[in-house]
C-alpha atoms as a PDB file:
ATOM      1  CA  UNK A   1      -4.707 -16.174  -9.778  1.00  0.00           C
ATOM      2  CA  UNK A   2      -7.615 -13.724  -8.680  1.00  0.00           C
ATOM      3  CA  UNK A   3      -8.311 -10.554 -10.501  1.00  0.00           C
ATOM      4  CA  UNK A   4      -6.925  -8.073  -7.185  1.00  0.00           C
ATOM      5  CA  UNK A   5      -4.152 -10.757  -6.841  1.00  0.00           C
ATOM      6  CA  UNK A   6      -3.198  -9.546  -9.969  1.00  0.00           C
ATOM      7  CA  UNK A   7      -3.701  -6.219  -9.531  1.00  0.00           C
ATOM      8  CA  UNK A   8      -1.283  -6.256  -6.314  1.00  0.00           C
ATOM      9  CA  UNK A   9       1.412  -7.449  -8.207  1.00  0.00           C
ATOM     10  CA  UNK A  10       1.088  -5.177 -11.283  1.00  0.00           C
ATOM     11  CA  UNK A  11       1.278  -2.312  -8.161  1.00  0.00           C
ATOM     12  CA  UNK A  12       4.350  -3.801  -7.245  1.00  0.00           C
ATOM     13  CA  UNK A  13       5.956  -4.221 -10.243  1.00  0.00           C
ATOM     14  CA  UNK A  14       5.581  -0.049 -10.913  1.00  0.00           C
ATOM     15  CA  UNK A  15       6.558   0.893  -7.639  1.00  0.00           C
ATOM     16  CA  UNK A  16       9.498  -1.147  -7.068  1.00  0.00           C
ATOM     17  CA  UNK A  17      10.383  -2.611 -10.597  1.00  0.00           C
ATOM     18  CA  UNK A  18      10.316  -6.030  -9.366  1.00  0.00           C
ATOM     19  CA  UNK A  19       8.573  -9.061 -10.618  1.00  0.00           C
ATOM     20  CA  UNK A  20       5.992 -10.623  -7.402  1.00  0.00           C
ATOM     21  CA  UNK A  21       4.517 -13.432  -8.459  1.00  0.00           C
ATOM     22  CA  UNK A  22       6.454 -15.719  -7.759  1.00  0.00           C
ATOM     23  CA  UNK A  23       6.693 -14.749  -4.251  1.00  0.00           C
ATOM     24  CA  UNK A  24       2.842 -15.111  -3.825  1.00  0.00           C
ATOM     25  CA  UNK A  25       2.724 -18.336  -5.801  1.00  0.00           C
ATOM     26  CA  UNK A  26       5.036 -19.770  -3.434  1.00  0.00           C
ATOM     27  CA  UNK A  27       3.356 -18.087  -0.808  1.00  0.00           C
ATOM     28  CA  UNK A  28       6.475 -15.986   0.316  1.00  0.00           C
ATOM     29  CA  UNK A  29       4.031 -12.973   0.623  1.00  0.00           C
ATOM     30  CA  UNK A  30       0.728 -12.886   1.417  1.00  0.00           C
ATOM     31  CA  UNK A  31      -1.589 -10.290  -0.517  1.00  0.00           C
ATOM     32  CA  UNK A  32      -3.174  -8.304   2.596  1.00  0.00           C
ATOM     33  CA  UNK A  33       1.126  -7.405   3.434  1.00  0.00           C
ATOM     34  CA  UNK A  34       1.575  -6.157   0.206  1.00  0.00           C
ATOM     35  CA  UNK A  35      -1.426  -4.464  -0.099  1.00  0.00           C
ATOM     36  CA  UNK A  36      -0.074  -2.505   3.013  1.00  0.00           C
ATOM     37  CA  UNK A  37       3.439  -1.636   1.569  1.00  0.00           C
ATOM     38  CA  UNK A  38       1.484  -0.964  -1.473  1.00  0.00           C
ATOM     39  CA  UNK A  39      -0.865   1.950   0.461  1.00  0.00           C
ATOM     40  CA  UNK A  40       1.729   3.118   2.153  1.00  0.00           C
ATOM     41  CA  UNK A  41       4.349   4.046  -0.786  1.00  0.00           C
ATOM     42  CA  UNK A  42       1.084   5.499  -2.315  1.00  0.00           C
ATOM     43  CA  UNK A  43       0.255   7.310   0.288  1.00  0.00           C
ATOM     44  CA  UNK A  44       3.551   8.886   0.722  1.00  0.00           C
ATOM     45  CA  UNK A  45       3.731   9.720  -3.456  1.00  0.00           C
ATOM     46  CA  UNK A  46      -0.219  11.357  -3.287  1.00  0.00           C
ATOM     47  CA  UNK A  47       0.937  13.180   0.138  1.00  0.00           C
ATOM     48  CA  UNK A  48       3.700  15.178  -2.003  1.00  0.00           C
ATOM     49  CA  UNK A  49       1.006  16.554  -4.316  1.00  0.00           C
ATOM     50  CA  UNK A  50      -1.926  19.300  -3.954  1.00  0.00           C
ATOM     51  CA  UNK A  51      -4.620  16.059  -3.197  1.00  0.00           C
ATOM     52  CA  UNK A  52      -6.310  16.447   0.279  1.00  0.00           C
ATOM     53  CA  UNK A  53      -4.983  13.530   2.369  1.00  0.00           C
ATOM     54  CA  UNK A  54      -9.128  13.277   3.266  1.00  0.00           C
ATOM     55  CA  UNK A  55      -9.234  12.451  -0.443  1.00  0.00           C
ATOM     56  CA  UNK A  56      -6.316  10.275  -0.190  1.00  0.00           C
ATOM     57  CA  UNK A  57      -7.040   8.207   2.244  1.00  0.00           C
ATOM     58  CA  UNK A  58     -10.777   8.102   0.599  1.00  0.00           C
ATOM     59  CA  UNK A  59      -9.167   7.043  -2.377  1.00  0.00           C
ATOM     60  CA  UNK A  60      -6.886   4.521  -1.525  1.00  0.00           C
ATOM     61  CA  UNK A  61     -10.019   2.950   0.885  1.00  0.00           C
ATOM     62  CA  UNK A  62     -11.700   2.595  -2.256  1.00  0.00           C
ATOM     63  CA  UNK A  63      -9.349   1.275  -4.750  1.00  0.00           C
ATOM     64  CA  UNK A  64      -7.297  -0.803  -2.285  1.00  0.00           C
ATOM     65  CA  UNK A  65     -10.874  -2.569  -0.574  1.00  0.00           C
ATOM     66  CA  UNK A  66      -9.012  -1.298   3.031  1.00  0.00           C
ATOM     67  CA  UNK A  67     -11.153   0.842   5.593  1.00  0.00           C
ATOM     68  CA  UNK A  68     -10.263   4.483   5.592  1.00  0.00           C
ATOM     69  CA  UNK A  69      -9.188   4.004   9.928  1.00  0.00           C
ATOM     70  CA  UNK A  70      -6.622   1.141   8.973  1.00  0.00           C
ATOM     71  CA  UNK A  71      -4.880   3.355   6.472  1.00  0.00           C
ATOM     72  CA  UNK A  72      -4.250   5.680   9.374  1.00  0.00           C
ATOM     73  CA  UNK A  73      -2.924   2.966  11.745  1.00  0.00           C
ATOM     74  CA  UNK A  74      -0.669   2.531   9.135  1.00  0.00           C
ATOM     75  CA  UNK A  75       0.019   5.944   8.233  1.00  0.00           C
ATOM     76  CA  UNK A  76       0.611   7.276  11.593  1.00  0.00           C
ATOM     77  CA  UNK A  77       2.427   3.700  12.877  1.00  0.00           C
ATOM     78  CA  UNK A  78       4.825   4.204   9.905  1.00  0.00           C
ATOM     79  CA  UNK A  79       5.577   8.183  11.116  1.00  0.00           C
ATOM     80  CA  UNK A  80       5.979   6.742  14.805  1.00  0.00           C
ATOM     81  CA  UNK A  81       8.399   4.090  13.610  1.00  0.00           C
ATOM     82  CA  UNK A  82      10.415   6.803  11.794  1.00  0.00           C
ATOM     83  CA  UNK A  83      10.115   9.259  14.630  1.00  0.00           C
ATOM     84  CA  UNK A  84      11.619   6.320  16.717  1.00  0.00           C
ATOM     85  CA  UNK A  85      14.486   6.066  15.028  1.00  0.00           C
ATOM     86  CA  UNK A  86      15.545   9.913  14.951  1.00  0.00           C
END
């Protein structure tokens, strides 16, 4: 299993207290979808504190290997998706 394989599911495992390997060794779920969910839930928890979402976003580019623009596709399709539904 690759290094940021491992790193996904270690991500998962803190945010949601489940155990996700073996849904990617059975190929249930794919890494680049959870690296989405993963950005996204982190987003949301750094949005709640005094961190710039600039430096956010930066942030999260760097440590998730994800361009800075596709976080806010998925940033502002998740508020449109909840807006949707109000």
């Amino acid at each position: 299993m690759k290094k940021f394989e491992e790193m996904i599911i270690q991500e998962i495992k803190e945010l949601s207290g489940m155990d996700a390997k073996p849904f990617f060794e059975k190929g249930i779920v794919q890494v680049t979808e959870a690296r989405k969910w993963i950005v996204k839930q982190r987003y949301n928890e750094l949005s709640k504190t005094t961190m710039r979402l600039s430096d956010i976003k930066a942030d999260l580019s760097e440590r998730y290997a994800i361009s800075v623009s596709a976080i806010e596709k998925m940033i502002y399709q998740q508020k449109s998706e909840e807006n949707d539904t109000k």
